[in-house]
C-alpha atoms as a PDB file:
ATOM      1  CA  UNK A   1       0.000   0.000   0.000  1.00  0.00           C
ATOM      2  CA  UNK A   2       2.718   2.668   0.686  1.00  0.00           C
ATOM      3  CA  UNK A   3       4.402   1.517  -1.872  1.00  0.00           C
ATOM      4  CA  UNK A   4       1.571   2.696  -4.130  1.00  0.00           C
ATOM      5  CA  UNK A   5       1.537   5.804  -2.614  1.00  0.00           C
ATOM      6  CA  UNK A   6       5.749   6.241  -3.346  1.00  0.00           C
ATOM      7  CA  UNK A   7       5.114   5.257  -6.696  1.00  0.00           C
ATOM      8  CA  UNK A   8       1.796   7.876  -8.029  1.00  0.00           C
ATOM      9  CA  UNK A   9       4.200  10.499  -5.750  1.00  0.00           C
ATOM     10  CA  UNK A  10       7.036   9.195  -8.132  1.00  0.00           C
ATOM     11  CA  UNK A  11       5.111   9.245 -11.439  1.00  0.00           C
ATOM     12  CA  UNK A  12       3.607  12.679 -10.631  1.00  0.00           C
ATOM     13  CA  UNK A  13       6.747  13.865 -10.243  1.00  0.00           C
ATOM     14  CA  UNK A  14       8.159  12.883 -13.113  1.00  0.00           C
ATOM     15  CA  UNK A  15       5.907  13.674 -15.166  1.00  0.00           C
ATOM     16  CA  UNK A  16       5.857  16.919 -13.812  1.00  0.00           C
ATOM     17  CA  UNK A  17       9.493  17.373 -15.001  1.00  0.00           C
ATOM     18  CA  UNK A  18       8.477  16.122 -18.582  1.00  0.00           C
ATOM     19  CA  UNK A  19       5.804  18.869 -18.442  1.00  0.00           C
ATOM     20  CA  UNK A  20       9.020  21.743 -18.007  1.00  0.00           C
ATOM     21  CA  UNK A  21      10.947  20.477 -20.539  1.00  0.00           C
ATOM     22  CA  UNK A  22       7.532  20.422 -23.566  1.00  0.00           C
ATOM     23  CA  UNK A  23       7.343  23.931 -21.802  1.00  0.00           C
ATOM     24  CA  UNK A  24      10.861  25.225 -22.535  1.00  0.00           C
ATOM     25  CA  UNK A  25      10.833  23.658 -26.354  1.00  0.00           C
ATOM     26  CA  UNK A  26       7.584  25.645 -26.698  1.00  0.00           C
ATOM     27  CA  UNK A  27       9.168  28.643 -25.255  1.00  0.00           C
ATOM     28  CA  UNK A  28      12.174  28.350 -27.621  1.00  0.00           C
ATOM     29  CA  UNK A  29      10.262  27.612 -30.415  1.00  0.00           C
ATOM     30  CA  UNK A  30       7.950  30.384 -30.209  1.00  0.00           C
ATOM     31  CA  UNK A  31      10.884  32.739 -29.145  1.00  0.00           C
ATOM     32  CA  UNK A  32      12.571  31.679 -31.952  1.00  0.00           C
ATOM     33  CA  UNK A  33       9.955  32.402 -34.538  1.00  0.00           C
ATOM     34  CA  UNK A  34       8.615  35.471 -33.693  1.00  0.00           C
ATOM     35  CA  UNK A  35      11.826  36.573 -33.918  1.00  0.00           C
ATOM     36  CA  UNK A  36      12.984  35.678 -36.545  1.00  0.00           C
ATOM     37  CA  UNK A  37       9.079  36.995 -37.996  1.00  0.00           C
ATOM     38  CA  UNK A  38       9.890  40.531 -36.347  1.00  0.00           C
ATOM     39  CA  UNK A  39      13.526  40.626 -37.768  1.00  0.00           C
ATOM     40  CA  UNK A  40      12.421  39.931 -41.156  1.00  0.00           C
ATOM     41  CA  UNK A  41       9.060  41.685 -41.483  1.00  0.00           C
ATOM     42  CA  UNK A  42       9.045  44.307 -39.199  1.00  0.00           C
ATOM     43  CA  UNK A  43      12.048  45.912 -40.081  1.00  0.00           C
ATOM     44  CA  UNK A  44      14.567  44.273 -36.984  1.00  0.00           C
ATOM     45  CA  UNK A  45      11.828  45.696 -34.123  1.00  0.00           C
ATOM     46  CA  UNK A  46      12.511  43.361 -31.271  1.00  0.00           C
ATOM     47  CA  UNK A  47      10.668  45.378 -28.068  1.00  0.00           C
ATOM     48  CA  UNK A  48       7.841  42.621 -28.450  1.00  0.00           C
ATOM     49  CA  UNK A  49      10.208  39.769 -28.606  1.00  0.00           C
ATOM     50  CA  UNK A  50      11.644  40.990 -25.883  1.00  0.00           C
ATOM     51  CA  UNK A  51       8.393  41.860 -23.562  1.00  0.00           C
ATOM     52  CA  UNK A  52       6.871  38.252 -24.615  1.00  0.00           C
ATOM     53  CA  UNK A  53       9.994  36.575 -23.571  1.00  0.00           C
ATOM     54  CA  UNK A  54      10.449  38.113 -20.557  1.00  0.00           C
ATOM     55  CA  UNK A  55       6.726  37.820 -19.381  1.00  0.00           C
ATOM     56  CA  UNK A  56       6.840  33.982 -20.487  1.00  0.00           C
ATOM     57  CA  UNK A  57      10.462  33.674 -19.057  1.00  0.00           C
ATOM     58  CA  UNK A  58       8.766  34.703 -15.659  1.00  0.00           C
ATOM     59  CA  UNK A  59       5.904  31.754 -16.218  1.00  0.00           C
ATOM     60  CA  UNK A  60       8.664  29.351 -17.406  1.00  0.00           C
ATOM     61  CA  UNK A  61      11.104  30.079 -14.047  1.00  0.00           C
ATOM     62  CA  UNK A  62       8.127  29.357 -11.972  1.00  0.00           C
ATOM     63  CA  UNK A  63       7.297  25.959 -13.863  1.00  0.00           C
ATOM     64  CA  UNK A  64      10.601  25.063 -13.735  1.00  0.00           C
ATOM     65  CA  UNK A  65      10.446  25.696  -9.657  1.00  0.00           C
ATOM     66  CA  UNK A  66       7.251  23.481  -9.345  1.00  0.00           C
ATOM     67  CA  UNK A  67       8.985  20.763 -10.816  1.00  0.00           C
ATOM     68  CA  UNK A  68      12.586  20.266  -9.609  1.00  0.00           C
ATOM     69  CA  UNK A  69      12.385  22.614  -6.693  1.00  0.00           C
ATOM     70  CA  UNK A  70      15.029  24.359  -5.729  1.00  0.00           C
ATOM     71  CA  UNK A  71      18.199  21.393  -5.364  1.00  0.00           C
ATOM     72  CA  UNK A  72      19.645  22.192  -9.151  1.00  0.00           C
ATOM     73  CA  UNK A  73      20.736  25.573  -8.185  1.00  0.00           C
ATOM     74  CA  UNK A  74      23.649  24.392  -6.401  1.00  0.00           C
ATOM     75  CA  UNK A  75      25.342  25.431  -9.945  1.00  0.00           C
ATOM     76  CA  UNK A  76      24.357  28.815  -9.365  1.00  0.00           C
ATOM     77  CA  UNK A  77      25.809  29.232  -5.732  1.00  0.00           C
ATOM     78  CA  UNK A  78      22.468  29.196  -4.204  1.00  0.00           C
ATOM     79  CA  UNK A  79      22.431  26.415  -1.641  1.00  0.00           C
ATOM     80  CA  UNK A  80      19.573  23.980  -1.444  1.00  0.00           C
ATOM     81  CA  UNK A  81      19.463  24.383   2.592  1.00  0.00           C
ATOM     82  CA  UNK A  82      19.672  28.231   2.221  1.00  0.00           C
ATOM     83  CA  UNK A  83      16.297  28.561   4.197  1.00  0.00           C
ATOM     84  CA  UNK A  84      17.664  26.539   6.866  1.00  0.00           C
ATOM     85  CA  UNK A  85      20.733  27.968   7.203  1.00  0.00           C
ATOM     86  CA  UNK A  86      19.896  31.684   7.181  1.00  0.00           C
ATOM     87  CA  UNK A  87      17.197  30.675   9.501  1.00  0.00           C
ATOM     88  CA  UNK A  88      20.511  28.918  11.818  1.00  0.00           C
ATOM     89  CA  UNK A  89      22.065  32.003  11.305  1.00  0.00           C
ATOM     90  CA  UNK A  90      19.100  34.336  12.213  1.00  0.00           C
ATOM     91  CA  UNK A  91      18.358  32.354  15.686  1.00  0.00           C
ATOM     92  CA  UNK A  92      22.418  32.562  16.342  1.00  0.00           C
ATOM     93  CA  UNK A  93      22.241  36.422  15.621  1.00  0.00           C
ATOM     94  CA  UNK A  94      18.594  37.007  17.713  1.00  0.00           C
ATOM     95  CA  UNK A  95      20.489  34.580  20.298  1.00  0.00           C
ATOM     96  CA  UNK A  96      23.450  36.241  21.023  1.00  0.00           C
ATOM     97  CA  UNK A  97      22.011  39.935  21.005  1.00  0.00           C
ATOM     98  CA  UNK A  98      19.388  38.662  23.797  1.00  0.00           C
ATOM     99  CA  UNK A  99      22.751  37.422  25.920  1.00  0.00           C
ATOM    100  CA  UNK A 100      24.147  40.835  25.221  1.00  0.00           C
ATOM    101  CA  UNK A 101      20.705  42.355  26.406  1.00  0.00           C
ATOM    102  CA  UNK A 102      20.516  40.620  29.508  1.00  0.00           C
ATOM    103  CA  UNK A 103      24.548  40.947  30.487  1.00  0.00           C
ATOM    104  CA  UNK A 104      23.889  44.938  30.280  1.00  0.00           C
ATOM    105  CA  UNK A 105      20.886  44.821  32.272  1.00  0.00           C
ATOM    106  CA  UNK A 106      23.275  42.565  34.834  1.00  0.00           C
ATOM    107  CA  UNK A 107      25.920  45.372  34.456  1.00  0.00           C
ATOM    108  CA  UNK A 108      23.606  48.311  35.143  1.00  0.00           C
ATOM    109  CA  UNK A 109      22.028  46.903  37.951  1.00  0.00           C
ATOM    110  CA  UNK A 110      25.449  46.193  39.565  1.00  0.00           C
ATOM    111  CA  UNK A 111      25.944  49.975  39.164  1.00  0.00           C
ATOM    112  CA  UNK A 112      22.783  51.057  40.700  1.00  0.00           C
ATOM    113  CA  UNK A 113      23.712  48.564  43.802  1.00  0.00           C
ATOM    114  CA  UNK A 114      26.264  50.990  45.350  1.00  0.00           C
ATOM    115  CA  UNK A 115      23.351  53.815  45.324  1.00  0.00           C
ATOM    116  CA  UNK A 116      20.558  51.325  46.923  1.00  0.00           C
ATOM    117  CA  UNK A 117      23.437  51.040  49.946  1.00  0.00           C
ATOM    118  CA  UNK A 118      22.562  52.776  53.291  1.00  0.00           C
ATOM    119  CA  UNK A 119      25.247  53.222  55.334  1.00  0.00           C
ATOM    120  CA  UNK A 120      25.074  52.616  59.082  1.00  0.00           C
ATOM    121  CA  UNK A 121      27.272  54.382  61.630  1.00  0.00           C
ATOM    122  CA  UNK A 122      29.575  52.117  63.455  1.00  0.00           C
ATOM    123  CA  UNK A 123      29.053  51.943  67.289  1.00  0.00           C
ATOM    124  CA  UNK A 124      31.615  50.728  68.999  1.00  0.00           C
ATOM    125  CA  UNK A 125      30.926  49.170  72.431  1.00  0.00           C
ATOM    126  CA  UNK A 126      32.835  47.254  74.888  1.00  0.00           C
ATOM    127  CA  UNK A 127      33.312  43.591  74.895  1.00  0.00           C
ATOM    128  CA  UNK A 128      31.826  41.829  77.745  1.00  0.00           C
ATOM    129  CA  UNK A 129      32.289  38.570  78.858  1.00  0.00           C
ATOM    130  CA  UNK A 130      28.934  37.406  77.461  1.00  0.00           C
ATOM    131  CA  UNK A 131      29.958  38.394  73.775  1.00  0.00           C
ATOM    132  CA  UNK A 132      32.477  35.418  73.960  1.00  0.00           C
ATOM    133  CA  UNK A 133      31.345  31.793  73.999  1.00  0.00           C
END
């Protein structure tokens, strides 16, 4: 039964990949034509080449994102575990300025000690014998 279950998660997956790459021969196809279409015919104007690559490109990025995720940019220096590591470093950072917090606090109530002192006058009196024992 889970087996099943690994498998359809497997297949979807997969075929969700397959999906990206029919997407990106469509999207070089159709780049490709219309350009070549606005370089012949319209005289070399490429402003809606560009603006229809670039709002496809954005549609294309995010397929490509639903199906591999984010592992495969290792190549691009972006880290798979980025997420978890800035979110290390964050809890480090927010960690460390709390310690700072509180050893301030410590220090400035160690300076406000001397000022909460009373002092007492010393009496001096004479030892008796009952003082000892």
């Amino acid at each position: 039964m889970q087996n099943e279950d690994i498998y359809e998660k497997a297949h979807r997956k997969v075929k969700a990949k397959k999906g990206f790459f029919y997407h990106l021969i469509a999207y070089v196809f159709t780049i490709g034509m219309l350009y070549a279409i606005m370089h012949f015919e319209n005289n070399g104007e490429l402003l809606p080449v560009i603006i229809v690559s670039l709002s496809w490109g954005v549609g294309l990025v995010a397929h490509y994102f639903t199906a591999f995720g984010t592992e495969n940019l290792e190549v691009l220096g972006i880290s798979p575990n980025w997420e978890e590591n800035e979110l290390e470093k964050e809890l480090e950072r927010l960690t460390r300025k709390r310690e700072l917090k509180d050893q301030i606090r410590q220090e400035k109530d160690l300076l406000e000690e001397p000022k909460n002192l009373e002092l007492k006058e010393i009496v001096r009196k004479p030892l008796g014998n009952d003082d000892f024992v």
